[in-house]
Protein backbone atom coordinates (compact mmCIF):
# COMPACT_ATOMS: atom_id res chain seq x y z
CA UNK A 1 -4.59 -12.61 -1.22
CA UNK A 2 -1.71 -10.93 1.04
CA UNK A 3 -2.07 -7.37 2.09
CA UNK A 4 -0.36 -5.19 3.82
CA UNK A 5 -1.71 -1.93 5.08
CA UNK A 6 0.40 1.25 6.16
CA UNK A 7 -1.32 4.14 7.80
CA UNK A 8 -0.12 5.42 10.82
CA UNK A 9 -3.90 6.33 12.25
CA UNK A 10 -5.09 3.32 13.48
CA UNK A 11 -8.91 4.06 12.31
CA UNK A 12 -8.03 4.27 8.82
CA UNK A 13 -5.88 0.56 8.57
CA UNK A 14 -8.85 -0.74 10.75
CA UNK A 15 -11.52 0.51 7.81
CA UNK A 16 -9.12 -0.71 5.08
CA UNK A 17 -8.73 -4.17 6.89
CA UNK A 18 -12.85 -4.04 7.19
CA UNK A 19 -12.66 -3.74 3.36
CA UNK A 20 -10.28 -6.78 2.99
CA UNK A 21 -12.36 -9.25 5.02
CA UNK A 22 -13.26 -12.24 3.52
CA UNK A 23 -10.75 -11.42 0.75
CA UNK A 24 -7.12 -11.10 2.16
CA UNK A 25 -4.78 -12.05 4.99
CA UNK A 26 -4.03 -8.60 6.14
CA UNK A 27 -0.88 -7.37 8.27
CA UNK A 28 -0.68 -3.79 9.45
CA UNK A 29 2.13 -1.09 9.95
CA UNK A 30 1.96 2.17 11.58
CA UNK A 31 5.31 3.89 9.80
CA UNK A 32 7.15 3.50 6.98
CA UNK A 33 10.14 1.96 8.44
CA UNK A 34 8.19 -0.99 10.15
CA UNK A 35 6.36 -1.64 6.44
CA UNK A 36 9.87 -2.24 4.82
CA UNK A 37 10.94 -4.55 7.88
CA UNK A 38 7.40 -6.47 6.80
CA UNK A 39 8.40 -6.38 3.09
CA UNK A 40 11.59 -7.75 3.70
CA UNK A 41 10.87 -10.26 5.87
CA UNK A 42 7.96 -11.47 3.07
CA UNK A 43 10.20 -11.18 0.11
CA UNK A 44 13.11 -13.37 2.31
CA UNK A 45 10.06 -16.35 2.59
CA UNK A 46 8.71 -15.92 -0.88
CA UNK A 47 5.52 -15.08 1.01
CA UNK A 48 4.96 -11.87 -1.20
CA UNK A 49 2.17 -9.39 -0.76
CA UNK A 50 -0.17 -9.25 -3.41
CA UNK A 51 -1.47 -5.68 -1.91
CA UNK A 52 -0.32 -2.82 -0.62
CA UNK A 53 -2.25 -0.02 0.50
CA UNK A 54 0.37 2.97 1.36
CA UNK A 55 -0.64 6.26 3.33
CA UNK A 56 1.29 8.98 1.81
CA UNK A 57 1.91 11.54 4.81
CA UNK A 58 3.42 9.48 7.75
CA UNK A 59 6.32 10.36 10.54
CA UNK A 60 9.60 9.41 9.62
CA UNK A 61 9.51 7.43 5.92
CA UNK A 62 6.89 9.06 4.00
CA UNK A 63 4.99 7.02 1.63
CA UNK A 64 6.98 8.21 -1.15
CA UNK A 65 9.94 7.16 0.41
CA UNK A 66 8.76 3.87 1.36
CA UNK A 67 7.59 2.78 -1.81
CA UNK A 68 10.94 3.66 -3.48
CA UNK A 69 12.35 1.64 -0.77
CA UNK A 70 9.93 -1.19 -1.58
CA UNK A 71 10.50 -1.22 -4.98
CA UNK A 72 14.30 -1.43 -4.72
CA UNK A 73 13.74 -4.49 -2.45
CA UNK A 74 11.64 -6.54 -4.71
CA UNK A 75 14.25 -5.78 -8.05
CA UNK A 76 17.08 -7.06 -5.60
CA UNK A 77 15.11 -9.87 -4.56
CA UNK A 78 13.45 -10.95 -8.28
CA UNK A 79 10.39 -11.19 -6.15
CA UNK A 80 6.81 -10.60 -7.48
CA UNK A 81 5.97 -6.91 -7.44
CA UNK A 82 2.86 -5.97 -5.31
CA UNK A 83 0.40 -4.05 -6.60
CA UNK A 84 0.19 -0.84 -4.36
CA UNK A 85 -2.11 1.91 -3.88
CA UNK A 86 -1.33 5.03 -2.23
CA UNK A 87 -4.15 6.30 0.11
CA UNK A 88 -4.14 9.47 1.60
CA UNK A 89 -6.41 12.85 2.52
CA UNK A 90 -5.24 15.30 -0.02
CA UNK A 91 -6.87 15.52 -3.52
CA UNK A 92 -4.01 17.88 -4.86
CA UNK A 93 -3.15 17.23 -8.86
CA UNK A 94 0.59 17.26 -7.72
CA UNK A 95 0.47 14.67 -4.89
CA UNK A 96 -1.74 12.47 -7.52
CA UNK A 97 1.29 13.16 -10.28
CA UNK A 98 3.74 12.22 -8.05
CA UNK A 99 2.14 8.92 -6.40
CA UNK A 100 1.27 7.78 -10.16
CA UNK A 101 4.41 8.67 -12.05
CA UNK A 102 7.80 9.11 -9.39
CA UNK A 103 6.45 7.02 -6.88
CA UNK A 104 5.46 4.02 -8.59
CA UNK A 105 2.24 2.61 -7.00
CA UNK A 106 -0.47 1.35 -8.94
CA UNK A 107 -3.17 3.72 -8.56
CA UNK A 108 -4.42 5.71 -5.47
CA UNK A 109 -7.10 6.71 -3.14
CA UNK A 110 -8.25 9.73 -1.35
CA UNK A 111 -9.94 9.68 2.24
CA UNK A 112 -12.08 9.90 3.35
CA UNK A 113 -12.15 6.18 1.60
CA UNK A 114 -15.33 4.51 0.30
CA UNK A 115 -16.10 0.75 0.01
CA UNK A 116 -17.24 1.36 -3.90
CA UNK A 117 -14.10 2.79 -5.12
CA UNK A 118 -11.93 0.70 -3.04
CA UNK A 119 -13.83 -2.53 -4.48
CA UNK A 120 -13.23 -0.75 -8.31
CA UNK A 121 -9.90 -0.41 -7.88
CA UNK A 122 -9.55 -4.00 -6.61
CA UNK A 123 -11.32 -5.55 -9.47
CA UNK A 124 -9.37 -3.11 -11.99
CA UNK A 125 -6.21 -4.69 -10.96
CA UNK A 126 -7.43 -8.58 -11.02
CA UNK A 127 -7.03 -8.43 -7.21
CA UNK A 128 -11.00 -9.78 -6.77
């Protein structure tokens, strides 16, 4: 498996990547603009990411924005579409609604994150 991890705290792509190992090649990004260079660059080479794991509140591109932006890539490319989870520290109903249903990621996480329900959510969407 491919993954890609954008957080822009470097603790929380390190635990995610700890959660990956043995499982995925993993590349990192710190913003939303250098996550869309990565997509781009992997959807050029057919050398698509199976997973992406998306903070939500980051400088400059949120995660919102990003995954629009993501989304539009792979339709222009035909490429496979990743499976993406949005990850970040607020439990609030409407950032949930909006990740699930305008932002079109796969399912989503809350920190602080926990090996358990990152493993469920990997097996729920054939990724293990």
């Amino acid at each position: 498996m491919k993954a890609l991890i954008v957080d822009d705290v470097e603790m929380n792509r390190e635990l995610l990547a700890i959660f990956l190992e043995g499982r995925a090649t993993v590349a990192f990004a710190e913003s939303g603009e250098d996550a869309l260079e990565l997509v781009e660059g992997a959807l050029e080479s057919k050398a698509y990411y199976d997973l992406i794991c998306m903070d939500i509140f980051m400088p400059g591109k949120d995660g919102h924005e990003t995954l629009k932006a993501i989304r539009e890539m792979e339709s222009a490319h035909g490429g496979a579409r990743a499976t993406v989870f949005m990850v970040t520290g607020s439990s609030s109903p409407d950032d949930m609604f909006d990740a699930l249903m305008h932002g079109d990621c796969d399912d989503y996480l809350t920190k602080p994150l926990m090996q358990q329900s990152f493993n469920e959510l990997l097996g729920k969407h054939g990724l293990c």
